[in-house]
Protein backbone atom coordinates (compact mmCIF):
# COMPACT_ATOMS: atom_id res chain seq x y z
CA UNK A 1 0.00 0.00 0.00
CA UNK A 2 3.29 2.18 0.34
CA UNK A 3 6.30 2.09 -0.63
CA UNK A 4 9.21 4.28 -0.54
CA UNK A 5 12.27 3.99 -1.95
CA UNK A 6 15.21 5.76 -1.80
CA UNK A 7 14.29 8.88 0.15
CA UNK A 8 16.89 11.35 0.57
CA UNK A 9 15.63 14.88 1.73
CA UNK A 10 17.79 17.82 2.78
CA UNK A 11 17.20 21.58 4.51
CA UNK A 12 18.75 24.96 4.30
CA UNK A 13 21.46 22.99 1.34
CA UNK A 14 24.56 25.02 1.59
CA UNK A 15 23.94 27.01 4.53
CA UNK A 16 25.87 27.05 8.18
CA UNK A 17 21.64 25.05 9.29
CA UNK A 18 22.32 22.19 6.23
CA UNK A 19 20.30 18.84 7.48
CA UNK A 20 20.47 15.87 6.05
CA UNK A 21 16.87 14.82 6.98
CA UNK A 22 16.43 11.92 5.13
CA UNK A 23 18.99 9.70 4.04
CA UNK A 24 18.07 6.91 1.10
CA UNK A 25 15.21 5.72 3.35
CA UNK A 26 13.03 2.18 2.29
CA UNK A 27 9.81 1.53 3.66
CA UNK A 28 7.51 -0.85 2.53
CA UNK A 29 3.68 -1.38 3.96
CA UNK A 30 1.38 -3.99 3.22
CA UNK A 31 -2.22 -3.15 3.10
CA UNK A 32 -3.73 -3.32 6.30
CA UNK A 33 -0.37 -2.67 8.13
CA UNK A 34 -0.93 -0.41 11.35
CA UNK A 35 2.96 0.41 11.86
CA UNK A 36 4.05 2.87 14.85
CA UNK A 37 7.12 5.00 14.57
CA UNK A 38 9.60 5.94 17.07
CA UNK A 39 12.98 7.76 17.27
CA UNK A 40 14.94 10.79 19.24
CA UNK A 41 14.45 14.57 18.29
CA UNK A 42 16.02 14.96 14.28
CA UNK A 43 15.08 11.02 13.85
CA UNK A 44 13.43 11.65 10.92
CA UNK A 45 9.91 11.03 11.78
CA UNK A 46 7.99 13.75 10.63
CA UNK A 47 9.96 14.31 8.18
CA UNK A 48 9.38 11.02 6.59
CA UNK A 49 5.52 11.96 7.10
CA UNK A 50 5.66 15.41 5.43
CA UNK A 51 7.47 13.79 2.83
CA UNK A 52 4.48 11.03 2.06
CA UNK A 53 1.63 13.52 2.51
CA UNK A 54 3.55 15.91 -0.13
CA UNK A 55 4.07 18.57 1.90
CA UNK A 56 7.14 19.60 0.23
CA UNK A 57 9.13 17.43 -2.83
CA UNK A 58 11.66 14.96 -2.18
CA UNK A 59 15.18 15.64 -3.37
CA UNK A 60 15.44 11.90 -4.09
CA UNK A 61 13.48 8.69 -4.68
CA UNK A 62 10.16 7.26 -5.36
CA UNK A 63 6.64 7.08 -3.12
CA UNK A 64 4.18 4.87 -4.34
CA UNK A 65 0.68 4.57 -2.78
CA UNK A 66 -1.22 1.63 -3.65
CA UNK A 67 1.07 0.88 -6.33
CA UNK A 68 0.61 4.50 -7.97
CA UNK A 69 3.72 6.61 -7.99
CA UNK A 70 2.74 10.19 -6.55
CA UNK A 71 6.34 11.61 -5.83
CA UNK A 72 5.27 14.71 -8.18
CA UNK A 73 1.86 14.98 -6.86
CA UNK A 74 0.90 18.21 -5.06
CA UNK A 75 0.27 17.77 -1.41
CA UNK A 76 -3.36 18.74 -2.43
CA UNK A 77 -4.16 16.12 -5.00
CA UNK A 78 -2.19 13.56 -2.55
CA UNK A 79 -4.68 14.15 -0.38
CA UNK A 80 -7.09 12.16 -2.08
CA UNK A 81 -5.61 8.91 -1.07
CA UNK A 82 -4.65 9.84 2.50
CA UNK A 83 -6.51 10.67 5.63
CA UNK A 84 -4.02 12.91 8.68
CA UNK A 85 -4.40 13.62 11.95
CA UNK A 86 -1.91 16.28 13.21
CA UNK A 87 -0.11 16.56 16.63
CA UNK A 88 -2.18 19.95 17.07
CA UNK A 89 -5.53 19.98 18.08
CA UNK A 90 -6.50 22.88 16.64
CA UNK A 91 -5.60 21.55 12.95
CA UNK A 92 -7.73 19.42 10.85
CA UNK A 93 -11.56 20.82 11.98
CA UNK A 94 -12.96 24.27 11.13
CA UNK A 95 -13.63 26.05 14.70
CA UNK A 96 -16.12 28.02 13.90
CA UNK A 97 -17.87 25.33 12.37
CA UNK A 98 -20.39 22.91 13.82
CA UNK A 99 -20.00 19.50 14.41
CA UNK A 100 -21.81 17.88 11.48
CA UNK A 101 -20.29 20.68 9.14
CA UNK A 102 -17.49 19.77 9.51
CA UNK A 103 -17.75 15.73 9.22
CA UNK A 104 -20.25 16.95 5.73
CA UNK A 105 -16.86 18.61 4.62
CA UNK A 106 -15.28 15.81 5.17
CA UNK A 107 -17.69 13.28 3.03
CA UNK A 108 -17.12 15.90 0.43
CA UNK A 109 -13.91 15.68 -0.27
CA UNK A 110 -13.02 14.52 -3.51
CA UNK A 111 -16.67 15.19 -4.84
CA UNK A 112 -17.69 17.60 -7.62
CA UNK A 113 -18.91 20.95 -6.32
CA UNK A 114 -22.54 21.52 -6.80
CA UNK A 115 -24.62 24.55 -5.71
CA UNK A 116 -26.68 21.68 -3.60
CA UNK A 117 -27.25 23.10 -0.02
CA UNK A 118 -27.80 21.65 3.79
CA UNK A 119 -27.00 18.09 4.87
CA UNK A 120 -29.93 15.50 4.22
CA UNK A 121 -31.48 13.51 6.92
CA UNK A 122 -29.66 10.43 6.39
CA UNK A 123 -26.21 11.80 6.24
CA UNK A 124 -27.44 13.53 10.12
CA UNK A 125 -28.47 10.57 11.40
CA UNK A 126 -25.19 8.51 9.73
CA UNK A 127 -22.97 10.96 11.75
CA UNK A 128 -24.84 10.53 14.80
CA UNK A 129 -23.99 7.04 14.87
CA UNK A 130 -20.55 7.72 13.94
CA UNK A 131 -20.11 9.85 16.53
CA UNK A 132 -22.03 7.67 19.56
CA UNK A 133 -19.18 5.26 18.62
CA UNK A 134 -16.32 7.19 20.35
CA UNK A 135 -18.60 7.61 23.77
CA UNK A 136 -17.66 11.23 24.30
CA UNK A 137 -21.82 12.46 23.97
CA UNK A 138 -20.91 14.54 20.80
CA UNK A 139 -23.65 12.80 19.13
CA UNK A 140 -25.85 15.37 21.34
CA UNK A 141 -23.45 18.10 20.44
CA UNK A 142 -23.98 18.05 16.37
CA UNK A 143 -24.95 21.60 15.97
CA UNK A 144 -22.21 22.87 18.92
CA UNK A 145 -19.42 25.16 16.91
CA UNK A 146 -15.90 22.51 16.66
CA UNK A 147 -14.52 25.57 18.86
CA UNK A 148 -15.88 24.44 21.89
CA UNK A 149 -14.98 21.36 22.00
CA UNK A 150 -11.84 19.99 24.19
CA UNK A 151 -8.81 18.68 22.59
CA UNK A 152 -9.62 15.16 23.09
CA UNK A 153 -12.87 15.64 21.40
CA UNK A 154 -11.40 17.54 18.73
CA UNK A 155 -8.70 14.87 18.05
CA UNK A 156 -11.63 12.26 17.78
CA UNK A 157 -13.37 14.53 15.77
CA UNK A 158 -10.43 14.38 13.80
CA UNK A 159 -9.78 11.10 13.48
CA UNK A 160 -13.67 10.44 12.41
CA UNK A 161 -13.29 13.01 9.54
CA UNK A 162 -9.65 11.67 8.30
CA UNK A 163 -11.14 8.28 8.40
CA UNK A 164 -14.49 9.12 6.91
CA UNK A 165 -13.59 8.48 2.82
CA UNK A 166 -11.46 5.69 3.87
CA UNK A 167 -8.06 6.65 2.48
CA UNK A 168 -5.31 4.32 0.73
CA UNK A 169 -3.33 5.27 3.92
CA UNK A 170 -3.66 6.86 7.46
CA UNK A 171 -0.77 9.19 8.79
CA UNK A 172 -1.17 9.89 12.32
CA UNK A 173 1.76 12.51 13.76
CA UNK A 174 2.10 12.48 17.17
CA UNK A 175 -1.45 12.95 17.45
CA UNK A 176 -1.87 12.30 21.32
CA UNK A 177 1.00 14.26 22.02
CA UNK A 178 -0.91 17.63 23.23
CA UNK A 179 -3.28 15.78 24.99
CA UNK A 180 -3.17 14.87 28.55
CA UNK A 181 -2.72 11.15 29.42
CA UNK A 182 -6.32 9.80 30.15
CA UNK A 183 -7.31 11.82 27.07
CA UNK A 184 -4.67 10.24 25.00
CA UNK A 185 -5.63 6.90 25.96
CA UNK A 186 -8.81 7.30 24.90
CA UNK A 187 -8.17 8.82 21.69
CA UNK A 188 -5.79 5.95 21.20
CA UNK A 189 -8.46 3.58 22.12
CA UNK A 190 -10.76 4.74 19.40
CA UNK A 191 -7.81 5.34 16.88
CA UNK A 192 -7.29 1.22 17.28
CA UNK A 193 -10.97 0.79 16.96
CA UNK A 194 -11.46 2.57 13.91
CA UNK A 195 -8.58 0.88 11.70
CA UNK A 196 -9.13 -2.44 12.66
CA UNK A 197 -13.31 -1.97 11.70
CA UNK A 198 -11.94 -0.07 8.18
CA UNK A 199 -8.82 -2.36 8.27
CA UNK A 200 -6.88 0.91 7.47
CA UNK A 201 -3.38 0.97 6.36
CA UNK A 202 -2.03 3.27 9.09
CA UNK A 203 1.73 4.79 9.93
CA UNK A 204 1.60 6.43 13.39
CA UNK A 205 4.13 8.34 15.07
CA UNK A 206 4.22 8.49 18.57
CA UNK A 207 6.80 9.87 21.34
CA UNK A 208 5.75 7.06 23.99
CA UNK A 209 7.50 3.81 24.16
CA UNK A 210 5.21 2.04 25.64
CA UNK A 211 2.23 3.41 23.11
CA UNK A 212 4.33 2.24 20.56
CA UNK A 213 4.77 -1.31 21.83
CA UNK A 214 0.90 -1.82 22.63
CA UNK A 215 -0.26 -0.15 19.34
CA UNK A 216 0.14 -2.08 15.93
CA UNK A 217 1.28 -4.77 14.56
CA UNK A 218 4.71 -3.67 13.40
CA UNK A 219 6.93 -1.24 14.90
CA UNK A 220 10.14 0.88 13.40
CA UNK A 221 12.93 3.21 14.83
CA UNK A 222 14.30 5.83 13.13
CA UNK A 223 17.84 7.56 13.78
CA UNK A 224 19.56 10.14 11.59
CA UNK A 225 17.37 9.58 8.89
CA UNK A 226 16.87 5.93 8.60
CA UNK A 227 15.41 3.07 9.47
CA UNK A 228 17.65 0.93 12.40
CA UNK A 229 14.98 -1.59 13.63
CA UNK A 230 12.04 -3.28 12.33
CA UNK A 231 9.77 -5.18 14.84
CA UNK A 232 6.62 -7.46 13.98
CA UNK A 233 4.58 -10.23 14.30
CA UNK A 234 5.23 -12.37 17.47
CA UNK A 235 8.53 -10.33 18.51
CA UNK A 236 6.41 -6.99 18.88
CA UNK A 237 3.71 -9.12 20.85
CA UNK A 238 6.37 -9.73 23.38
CA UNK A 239 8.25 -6.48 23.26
CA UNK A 240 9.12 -4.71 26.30
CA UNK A 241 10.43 -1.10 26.88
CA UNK A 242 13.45 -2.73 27.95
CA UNK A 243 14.18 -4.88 25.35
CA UNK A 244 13.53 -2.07 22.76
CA UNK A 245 16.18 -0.18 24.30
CA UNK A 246 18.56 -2.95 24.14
CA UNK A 247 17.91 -3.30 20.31
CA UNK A 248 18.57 0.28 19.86
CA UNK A 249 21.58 -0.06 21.76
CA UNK A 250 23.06 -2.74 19.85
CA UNK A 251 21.73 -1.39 16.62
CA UNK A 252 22.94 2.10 17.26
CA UNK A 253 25.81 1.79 19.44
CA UNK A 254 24.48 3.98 21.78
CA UNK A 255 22.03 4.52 24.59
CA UNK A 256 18.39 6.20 23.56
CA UNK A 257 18.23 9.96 24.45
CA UNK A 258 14.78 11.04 24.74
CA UNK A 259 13.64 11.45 27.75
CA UNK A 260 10.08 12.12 26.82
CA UNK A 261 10.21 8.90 24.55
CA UNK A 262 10.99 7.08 28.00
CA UNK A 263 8.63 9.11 30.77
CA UNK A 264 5.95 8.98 28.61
């Protein structure tokens, strides 16, 4: 369902700030892969992410989603095989929107504009059950402006909307990271929920060990712009914190660094 090869991706070239962000990086996802992403500050992660969703070009290399290459794609027309949820809770809903505006946006993306108006009955009550799924009462709130919400319920919001057209791929950036930890388990809860019901493709990048362990079904670790481990099946089931460190030990030759990787 993706597949990159080859990624190289550089900053600021010939300046004193020159990074080397990406550095010939492979990835390959089967369909229905729900892969979680770990790594220090300058790993690579989001880069990698911005690099799939088209938010800027690649100096190097190919992406391929679903077999299509779409490494000169804008990020806009990209869009139509992805679904995003961003580490700010603020992106990815219109505030001053309602609640069922915004999820009608969202099952109109991709469509022809017509001069049609409103949301029909069965599209209401469809979101109502959509939204009784995540057990936060929004399905009471429908005509309450996005705005109010909390950040939890804006993140599930989120999620629903990203979800809705069920894209070729789900890219999920750190997007429990703002939240506080009940919250995040939650939103976590429902993020695992809704890709195994859509059996979604999914690449999630998280800052907490231990969410990356229980999450998935394949985990990687990044470092300087590459991939140095690769854990699924039956060896992820019996991961622990401990012995992920380990493996980046002996794959890195040093200790892991991030603090917030390791409180969280």
């Amino acid at each position: 369902m993706l597949e990159l090869k080859n990624i190289h991706k550089t900053f600021n070239v010939g300046t004193i700030n020159e990074k080397h962000a990406l550095k010939g990086l492979n990835l390959v996802l089967e369909e229905g892969d729900f892969v979680t992403v770990i790594g220090g500050n300058g790993a690579g992660k989001s880069t990698m992410l911005n690099a799939i969703a088209g938010v800027w070009p690649v100096d190097e290399g190919a992406i391929l989603i679903d077999g299509q290459d779409v490494t000169k794609l804008s990020e806009h027309k990209r869009a139509a095989f992805l679904g995003r949820v961003f580490q700010d809770p603020m992106n990815g809903t219109a505030a001053t929107m309602n609640i069922e505006e915004n999820l009608a946006l969202a099952n109109r993306r991709g469509n022809k504009r017509t001069l049609r108006a409103g949301i029909k009955a069965s599209e209401r009550d469809g979101y109502r059950e959509m939204l009784a799924t995540l057990g936060l009462g929004l399905e009471e709130r429908m005509t309450s402006k996005v705005g109010l919400l909390s950040g939890g319920q804006r993140q599930a919001l989120t999620l629903l909307m990203a979800t809705l057209k069920k894209p070729k791929l789900l890219l999920l950036d750190e997007h429990t990271a703002a939240l506080d930890p009940k919250t995040a388990a939650k939103v976590l809860e429902t993020t695992e929920q809704i890709v195994q019901k859509h059996h979604l493709t999914t690449l999630m990048i998280t800052h907490n060990m231990k969410d990356a362990i229980a999450h998935g079904n394949r985990l990687i670790m990044m470092m300087d712009g590459n991939i140095i481990l690769d854990i699924k099946g039956e060896e992820k089931k019996k991961l622990t914190v401990e012995d992920l460190l380990h493996k980046f030990e002996e794959a890195s030759g040093e200790a892991f660094a991030s603090d917030k990787a390791l409180l969280g």
